[in-house]
Protein backbone atom coordinates (compact mmCIF):
# COMPACT_ATOMS: atom_id res chain seq x y z
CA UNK A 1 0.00 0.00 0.00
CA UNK A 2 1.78 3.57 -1.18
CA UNK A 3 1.77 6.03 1.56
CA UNK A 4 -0.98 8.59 2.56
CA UNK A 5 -0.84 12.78 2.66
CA UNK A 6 -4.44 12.18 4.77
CA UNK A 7 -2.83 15.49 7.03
CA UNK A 8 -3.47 17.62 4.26
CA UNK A 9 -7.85 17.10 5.10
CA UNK A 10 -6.85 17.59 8.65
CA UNK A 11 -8.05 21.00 10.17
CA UNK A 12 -4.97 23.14 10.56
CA UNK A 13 -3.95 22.56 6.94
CA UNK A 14 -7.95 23.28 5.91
CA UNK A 15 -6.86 26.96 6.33
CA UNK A 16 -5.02 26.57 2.97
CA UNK A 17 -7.97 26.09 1.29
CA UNK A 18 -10.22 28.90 2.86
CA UNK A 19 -7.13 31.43 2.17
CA UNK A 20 -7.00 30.64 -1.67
CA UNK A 21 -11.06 30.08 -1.74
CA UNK A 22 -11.13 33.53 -0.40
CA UNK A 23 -8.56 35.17 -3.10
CA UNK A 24 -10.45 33.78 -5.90
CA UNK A 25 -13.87 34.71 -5.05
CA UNK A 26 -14.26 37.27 -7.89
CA UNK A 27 -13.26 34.26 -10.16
CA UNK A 28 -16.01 32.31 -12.08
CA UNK A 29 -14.01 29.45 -13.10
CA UNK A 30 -11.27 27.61 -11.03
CA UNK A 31 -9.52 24.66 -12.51
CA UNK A 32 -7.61 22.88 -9.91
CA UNK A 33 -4.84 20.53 -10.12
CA UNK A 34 -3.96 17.68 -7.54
CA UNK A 35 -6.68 18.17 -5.38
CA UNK A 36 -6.34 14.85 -3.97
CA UNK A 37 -9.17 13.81 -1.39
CA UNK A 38 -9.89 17.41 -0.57
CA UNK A 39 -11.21 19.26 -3.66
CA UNK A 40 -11.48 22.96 -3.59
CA UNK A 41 -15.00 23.60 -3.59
CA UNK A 42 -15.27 22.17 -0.37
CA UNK A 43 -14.78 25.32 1.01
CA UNK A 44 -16.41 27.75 -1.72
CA UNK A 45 -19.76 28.34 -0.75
CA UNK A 46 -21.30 29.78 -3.97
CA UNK A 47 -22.52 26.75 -6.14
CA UNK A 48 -22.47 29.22 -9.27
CA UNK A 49 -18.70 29.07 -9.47
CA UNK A 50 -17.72 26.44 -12.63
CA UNK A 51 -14.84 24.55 -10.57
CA UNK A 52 -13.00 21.62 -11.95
CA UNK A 53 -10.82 19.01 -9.78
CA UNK A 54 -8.67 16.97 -11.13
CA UNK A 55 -6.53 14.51 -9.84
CA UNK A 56 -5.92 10.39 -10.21
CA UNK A 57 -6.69 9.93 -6.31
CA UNK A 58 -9.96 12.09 -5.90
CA UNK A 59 -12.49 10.75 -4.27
CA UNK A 60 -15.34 13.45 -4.36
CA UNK A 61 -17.70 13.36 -7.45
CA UNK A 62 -19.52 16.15 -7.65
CA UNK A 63 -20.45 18.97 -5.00
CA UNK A 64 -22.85 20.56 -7.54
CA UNK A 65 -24.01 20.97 -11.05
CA UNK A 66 -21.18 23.37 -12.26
CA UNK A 67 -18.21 21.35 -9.10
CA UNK A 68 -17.31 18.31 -10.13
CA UNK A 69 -13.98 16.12 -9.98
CA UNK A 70 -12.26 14.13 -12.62
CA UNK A 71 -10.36 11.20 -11.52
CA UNK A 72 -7.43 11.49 -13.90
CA UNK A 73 -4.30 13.16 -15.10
CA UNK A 74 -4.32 16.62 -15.49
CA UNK A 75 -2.81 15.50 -19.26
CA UNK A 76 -5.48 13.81 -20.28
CA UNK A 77 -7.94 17.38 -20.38
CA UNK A 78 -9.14 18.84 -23.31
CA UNK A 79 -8.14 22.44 -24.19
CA UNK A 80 -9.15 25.13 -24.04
CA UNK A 81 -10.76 24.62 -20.56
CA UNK A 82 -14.21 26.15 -19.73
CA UNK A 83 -14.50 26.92 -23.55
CA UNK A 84 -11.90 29.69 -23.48
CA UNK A 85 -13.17 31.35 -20.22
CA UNK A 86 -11.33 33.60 -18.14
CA UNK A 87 -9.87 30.87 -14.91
CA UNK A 88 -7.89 30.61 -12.30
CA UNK A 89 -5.61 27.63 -11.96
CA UNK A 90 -4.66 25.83 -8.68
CA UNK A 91 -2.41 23.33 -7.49
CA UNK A 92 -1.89 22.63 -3.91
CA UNK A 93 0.82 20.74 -2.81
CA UNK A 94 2.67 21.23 -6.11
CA UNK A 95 3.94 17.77 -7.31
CA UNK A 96 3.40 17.40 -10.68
CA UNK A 97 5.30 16.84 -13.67
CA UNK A 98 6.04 19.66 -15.81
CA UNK A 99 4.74 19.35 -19.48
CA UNK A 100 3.65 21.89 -22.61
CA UNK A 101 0.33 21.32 -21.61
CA UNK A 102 0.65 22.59 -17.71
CA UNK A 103 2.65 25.44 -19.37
CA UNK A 104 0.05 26.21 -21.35
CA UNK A 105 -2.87 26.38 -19.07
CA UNK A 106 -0.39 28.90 -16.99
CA UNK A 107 -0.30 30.89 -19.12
CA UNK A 108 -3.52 31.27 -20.81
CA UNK A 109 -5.11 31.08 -16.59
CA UNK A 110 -5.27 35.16 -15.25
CA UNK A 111 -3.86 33.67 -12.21
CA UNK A 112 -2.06 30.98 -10.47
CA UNK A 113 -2.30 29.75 -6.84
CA UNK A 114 0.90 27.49 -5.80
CA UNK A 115 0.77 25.96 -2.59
CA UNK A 116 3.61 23.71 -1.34
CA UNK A 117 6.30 22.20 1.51
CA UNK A 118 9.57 23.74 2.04
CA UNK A 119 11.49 21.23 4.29
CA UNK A 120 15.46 19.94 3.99
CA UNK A 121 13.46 16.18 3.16
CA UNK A 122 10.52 17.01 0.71
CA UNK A 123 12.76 19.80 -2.46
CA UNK A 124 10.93 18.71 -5.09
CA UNK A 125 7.76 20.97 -4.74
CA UNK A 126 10.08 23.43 -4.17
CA UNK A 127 12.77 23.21 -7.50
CA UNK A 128 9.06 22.77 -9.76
CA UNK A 129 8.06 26.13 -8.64
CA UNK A 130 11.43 27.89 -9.02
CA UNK A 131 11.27 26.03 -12.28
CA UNK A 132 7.87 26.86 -13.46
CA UNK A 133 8.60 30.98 -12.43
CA UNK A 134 11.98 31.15 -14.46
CA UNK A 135 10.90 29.37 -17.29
CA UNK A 136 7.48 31.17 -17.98
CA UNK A 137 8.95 34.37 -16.33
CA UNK A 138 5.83 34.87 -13.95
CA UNK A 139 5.22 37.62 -11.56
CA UNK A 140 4.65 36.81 -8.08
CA UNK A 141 1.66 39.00 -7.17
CA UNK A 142 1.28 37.38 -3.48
CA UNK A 143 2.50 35.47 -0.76
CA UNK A 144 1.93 33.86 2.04
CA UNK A 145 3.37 31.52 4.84
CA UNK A 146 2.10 28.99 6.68
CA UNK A 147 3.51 28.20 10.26
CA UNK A 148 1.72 25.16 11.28
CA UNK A 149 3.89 23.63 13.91
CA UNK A 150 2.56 22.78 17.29
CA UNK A 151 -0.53 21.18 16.13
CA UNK A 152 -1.19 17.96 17.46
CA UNK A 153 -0.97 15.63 14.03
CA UNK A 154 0.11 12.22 16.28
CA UNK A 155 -3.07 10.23 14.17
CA UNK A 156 -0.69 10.57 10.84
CA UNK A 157 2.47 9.00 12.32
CA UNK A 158 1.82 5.39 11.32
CA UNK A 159 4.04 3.64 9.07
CA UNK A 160 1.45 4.40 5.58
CA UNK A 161 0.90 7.99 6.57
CA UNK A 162 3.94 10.65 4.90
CA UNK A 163 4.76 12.76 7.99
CA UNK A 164 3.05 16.44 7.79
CA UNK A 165 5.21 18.79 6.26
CA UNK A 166 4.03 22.23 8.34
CA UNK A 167 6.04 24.86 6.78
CA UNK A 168 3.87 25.75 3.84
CA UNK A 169 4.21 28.69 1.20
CA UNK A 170 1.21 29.76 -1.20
CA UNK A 171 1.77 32.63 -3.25
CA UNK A 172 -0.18 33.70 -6.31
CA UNK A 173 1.51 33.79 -9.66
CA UNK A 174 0.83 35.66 -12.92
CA UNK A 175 2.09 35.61 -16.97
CA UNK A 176 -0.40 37.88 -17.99
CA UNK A 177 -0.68 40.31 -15.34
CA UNK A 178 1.55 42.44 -12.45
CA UNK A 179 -0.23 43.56 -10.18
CA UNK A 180 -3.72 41.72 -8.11
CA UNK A 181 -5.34 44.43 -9.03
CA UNK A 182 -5.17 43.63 -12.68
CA UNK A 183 -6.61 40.22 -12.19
CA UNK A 184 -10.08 42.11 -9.88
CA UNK A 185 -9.30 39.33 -7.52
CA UNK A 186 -7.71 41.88 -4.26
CA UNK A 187 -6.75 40.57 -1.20
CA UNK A 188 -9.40 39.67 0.56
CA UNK A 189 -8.14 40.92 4.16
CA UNK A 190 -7.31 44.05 3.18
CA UNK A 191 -9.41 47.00 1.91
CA UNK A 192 -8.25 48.01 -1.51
CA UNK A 193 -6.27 51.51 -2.22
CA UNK A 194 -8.02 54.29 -4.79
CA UNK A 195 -6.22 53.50 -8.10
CA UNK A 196 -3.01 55.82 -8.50
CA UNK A 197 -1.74 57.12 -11.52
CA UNK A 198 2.12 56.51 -11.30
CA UNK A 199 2.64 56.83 -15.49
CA UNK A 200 5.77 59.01 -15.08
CA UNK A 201 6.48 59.14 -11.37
CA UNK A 202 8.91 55.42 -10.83
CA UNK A 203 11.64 55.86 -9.01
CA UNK A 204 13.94 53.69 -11.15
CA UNK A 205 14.47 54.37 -14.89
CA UNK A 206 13.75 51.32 -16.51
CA UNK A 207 15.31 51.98 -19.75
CA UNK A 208 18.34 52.89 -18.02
CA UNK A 209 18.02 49.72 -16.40
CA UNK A 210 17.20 47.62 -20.00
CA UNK A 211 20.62 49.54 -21.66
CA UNK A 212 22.94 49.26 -18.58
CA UNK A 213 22.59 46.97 -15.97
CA UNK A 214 20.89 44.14 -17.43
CA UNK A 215 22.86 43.26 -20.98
CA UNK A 216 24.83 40.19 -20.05
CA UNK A 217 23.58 39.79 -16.57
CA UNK A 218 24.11 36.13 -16.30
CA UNK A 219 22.64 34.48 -13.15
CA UNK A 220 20.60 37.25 -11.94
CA UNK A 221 18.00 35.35 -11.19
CA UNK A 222 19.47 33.73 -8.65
CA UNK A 223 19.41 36.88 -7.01
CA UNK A 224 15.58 37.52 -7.64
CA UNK A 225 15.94 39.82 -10.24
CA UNK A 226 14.21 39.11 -13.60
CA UNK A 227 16.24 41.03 -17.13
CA UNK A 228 13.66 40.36 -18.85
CA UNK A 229 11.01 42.66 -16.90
CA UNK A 230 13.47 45.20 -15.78
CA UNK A 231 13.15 44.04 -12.35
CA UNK A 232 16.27 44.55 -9.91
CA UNK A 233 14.59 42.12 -7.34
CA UNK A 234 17.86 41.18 -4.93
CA UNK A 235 19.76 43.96 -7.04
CA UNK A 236 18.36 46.94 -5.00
CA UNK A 237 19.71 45.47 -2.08
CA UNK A 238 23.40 45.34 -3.09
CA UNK A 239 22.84 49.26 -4.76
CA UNK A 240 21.19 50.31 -1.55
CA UNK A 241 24.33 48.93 0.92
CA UNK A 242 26.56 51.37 -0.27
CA UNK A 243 24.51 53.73 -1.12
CA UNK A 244 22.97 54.20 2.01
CA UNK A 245 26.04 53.36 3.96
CA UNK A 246 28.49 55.90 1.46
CA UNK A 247 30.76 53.05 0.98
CA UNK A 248 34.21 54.15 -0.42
CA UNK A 249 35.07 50.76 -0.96
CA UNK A 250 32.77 47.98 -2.01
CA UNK A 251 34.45 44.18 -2.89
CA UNK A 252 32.53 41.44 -4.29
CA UNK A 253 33.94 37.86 -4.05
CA UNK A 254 32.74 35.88 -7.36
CA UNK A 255 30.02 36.73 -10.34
CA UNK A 256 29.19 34.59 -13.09
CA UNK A 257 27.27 37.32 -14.70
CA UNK A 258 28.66 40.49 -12.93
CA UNK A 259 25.68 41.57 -11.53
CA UNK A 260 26.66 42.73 -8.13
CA UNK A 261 29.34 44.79 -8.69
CA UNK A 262 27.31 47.16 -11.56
CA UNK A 263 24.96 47.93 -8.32
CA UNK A 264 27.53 48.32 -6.06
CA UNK A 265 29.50 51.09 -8.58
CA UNK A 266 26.27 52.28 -9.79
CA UNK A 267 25.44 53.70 -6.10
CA UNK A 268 28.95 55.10 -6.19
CA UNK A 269 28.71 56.59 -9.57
CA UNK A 270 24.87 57.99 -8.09
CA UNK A 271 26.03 59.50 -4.96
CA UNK A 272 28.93 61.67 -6.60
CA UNK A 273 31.56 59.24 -4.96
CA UNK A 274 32.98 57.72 -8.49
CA UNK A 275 36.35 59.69 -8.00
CA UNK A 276 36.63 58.73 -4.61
CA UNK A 277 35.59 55.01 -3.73
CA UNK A 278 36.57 51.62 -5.21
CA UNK A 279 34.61 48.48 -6.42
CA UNK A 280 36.61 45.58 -6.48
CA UNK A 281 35.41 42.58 -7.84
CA UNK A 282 37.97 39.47 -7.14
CA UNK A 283 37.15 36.31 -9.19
CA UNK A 284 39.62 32.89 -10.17
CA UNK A 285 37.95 33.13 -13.43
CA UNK A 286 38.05 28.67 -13.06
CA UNK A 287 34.83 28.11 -14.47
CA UNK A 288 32.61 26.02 -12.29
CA UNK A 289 28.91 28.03 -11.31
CA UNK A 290 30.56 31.45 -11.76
CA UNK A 291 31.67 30.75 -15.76
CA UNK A 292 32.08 34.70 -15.91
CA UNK A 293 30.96 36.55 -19.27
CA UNK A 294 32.29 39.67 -18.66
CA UNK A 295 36.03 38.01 -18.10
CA UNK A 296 36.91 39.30 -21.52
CA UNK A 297 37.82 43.29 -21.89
CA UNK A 298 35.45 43.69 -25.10
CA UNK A 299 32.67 42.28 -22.54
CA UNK A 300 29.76 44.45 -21.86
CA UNK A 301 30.51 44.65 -18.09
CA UNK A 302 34.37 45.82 -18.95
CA UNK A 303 33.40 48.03 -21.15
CA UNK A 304 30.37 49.65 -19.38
CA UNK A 305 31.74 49.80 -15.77
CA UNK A 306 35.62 49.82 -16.95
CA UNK A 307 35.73 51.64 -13.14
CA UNK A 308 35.43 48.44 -11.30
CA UNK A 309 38.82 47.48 -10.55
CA UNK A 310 39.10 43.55 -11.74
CA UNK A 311 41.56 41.29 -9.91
CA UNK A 312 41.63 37.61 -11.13
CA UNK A 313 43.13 35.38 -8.55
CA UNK A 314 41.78 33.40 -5.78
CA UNK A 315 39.77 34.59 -3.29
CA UNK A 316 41.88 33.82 -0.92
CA UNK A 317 45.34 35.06 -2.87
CA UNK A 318 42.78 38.14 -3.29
CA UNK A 319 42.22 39.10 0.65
CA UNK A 320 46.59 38.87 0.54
CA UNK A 321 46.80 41.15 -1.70
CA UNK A 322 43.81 43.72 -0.24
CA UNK A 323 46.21 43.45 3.07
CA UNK A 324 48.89 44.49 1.45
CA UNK A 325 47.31 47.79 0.14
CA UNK A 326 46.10 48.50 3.44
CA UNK A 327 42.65 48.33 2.29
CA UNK A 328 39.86 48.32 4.72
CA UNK A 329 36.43 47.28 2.95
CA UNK A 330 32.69 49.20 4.17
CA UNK A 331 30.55 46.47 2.32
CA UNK A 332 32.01 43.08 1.22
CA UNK A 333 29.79 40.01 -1.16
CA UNK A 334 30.25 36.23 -0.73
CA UNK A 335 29.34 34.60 -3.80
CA UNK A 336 32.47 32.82 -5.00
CA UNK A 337 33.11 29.26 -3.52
CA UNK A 338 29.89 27.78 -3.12
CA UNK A 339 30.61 24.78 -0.57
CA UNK A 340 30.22 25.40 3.21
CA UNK A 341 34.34 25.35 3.75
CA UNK A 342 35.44 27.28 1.32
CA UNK A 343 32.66 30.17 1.63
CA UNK A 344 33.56 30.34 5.95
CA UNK A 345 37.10 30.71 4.67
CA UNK A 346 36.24 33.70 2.30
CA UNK A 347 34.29 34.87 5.23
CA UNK A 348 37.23 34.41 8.15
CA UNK A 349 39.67 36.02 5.40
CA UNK A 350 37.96 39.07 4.70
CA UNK A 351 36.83 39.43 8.51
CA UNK A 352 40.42 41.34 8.86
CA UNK A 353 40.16 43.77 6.33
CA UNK A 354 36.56 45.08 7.25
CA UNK A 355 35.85 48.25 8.57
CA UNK A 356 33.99 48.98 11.62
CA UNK A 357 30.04 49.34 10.65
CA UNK A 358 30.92 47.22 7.87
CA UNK A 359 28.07 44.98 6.17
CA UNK A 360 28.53 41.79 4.29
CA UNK A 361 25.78 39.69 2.22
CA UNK A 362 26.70 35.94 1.92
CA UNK A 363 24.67 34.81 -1.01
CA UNK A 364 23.13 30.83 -1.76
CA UNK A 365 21.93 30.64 1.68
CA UNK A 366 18.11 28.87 0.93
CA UNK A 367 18.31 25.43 2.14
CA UNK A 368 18.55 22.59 -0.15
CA UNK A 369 18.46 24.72 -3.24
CA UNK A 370 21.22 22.82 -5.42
CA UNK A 371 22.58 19.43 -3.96
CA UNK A 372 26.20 20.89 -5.11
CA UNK A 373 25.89 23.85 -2.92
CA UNK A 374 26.35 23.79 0.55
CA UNK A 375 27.42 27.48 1.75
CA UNK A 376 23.76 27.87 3.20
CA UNK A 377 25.04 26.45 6.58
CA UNK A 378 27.25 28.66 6.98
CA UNK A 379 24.78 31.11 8.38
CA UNK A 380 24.03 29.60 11.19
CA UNK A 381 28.22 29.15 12.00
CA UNK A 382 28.54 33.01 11.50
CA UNK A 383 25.52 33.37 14.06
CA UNK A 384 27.52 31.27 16.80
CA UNK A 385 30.45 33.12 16.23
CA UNK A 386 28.45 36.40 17.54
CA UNK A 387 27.72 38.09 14.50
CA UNK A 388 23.89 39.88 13.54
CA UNK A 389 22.60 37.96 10.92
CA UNK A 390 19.12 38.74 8.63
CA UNK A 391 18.56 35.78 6.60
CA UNK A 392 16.51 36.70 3.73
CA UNK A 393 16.66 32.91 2.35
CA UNK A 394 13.20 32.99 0.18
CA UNK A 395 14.86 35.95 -2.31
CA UNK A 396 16.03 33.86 -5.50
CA UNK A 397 18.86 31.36 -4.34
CA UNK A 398 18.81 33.43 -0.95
CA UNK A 399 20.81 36.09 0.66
CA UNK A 400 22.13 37.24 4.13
CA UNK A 401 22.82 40.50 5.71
CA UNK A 402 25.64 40.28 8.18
CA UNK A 403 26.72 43.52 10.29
CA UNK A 404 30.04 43.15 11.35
CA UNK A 405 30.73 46.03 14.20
CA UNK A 406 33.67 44.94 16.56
CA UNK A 407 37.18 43.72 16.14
CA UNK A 408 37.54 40.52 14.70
CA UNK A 409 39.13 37.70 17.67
CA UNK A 410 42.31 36.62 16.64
CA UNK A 411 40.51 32.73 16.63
CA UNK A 412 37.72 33.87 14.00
CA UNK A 413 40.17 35.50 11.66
CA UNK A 414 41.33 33.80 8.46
């Protein structure tokens, strides 16, 4: 007998189902996919709604003339669904095999609900979302998380029953719209603004960002950006560092796409400090993740920022060399080795060289996101060693914001 997910009908997971029937009550038609033994309309109380379950394991038949359930795979449904209808497409739990088809009914759906595990045993839910947002390039319009340890789920431990996975993320996804606005489906818990007119009025210049930052970006999604839609995601974080902080001198360790250090000079260049501050960006140029594009001088990068001082060596043979200028850094990036020992020796080997009121961000910290990357643990080594650390582990491959305001022990340094 194949093992059980009978936790997901139990009652603290049932709030899953009255969150996303609540976001997609404007929505006529919901097609949902993997609904299990707990379809959707369970919880919707308007029979009017079209709603469509599918899933090889459903039980439920039909809750109404226009809610029904088909006990199959989602593969085997005829398109268009609902006869071309404006829908919303679910899938709770998220375990299902990517095809043309499922990329299809993305995008042709106004929305998408996603609802899945994030746990060091259960990735896979996890890698098909990251998968389905890069490949369709969808915005993420909401999201929410689900905290649902301390209930009592001891009826689910026997030996056919998966254990309950209680961290939970759903978050509402979009390729045809930006905003949940756009889609007339608004948060239900919150009382929607007056519509703004902000034609004219961003803050960033998006064409500056299309012709400058973004050619050649490799890899900057892993920092939640998206090149595509102009959108800086993780990127505003690394221009706001030393912009806020004034930093004179700014050193990222690794880039496979140079990403990193264009915001890091940029905020120099914006503040008026390009004549007085340094970006250094130190890289083996070995191949491996980082497989840098802008290594070449005729490079978009070189020739764009040819102010960010390039020095190709190890990271390690790199923090000698800093010492010997007698350079003291205000905002350092850890994005070179990605394996747990050699990213805390990058760490302990630039600890010297910091400057009081320093910050560093130590990238690839989310859990479990590549089996071949391992730096992630390091966060929770730099905690012990005393040092204030803001994991922000959900933005693309996950990133960490590390203050570093003492004097470094002479047993923590490199």
């Amino acid at each position: 007998m194949s093992k059980q997910w009978n936790y997901l009908a139990s009652e603290p997971f049932q709030a899953r189902y009255l969150l996303v029937a609540g976001l997609l009550r404007r929505f006529e038609h919901i097609l949902e996919l993997g609904s299990y033994k707990t379809p959707l309309f369970r919880f919707v109380d308007d029979p009017s709604k079209h709603i469509l379950a599918v899933d090889p394991l459903v039980f439920e038949a039909e809750a109404s003339p226009t809610q029904r359930s088909e006990t199959m795979d989602y593969r085997c449904l005829s398109l268009p669904v609902f006869g071309g209808r404006p829908y919303a497409l679910v899938m709770l739990g998220l375990d299902i095999p990517l095809t043309a088809k499922l990329e299809r009914l993305i995008r042709e759906a106004e929305i998408v609900v996603v609802e899945y595990p994030e746990d060091q045993q259960w990735k896979r839910s996890r890698q098909t979302y990251d998968q389905l947002v890069e490949r369709l390039s969808l915005n993420v319009l909401l999201q929410v998380h689900f905290d649902l340890d301390g209930n009592d789920f001891s009826r689910f431990g026997n030996e056919n029953e998966w254990p309950p996975r209680t961290q939970r993320y759903v978050r509402i996804l979009s390729a045809r719209h930006k905003t949940m606005n756009e889609t007339g489906s608004l948060n239900p818990f919150v009382e929607p603004l007056a519509e703004i007119d902000t034609r004219g009025s961003a803050l960033l210049n998006t064409s500056f960002l299309a012709e400058k930052v973004f050619p050649e970006a490799a890899y900057e999604f892993s920092h939640g950006a998206n090149k595509d839609k102009n959108y800086l995601g993780g990127g505003l974080l690394y221009y706001m560092i030393p912009y806020m902080q004034r930093s004179r001198v700014c050193v990222c360790l690794g880039s496979g796409g140079a990403f990193v250090p264009r915001m890091m000079r940029q905020a120099q260049r914006d503040i008026g400090m390009a004549g007085s501050s340094r970006t250094i960006l130190v890289d083996g140029n070995k191949g491996g993740y980082g497989r840098p594009n802008w290594a070449d001088d005729q490079s978009f990068f070189r020739q764009a920022y040819p102010d960010v001082e390039v020095l190709i060596a190890d990271t390690a043979d790199g923090a000698r060399r800093l010492a010997d200028e007698g350079v003291g850094i205000d905002y350092l990036h850890i994005d070179a080795d990605h394996s747990l020992e050699g990213a805390m020796a990058d760490f302990r080997n630039y600890l010297p060289l910091m400057r009081r009121g320093a910050l560093i961000t130590f990238h690839d910290t989310r859990p479990h996101a590549h089996e071949s990357v391992t730096c992630w643990q390091g966060v929770e080594e730099i905690r012990k060693m005393g040092f204030e650390v803001v994991n922000l582990d959900q933005l693309g491959s996950g990133v960490a914001l590390i203050k570093f305001d003492r004097p470094v022990p002479t047993d923590q340094a490199g």
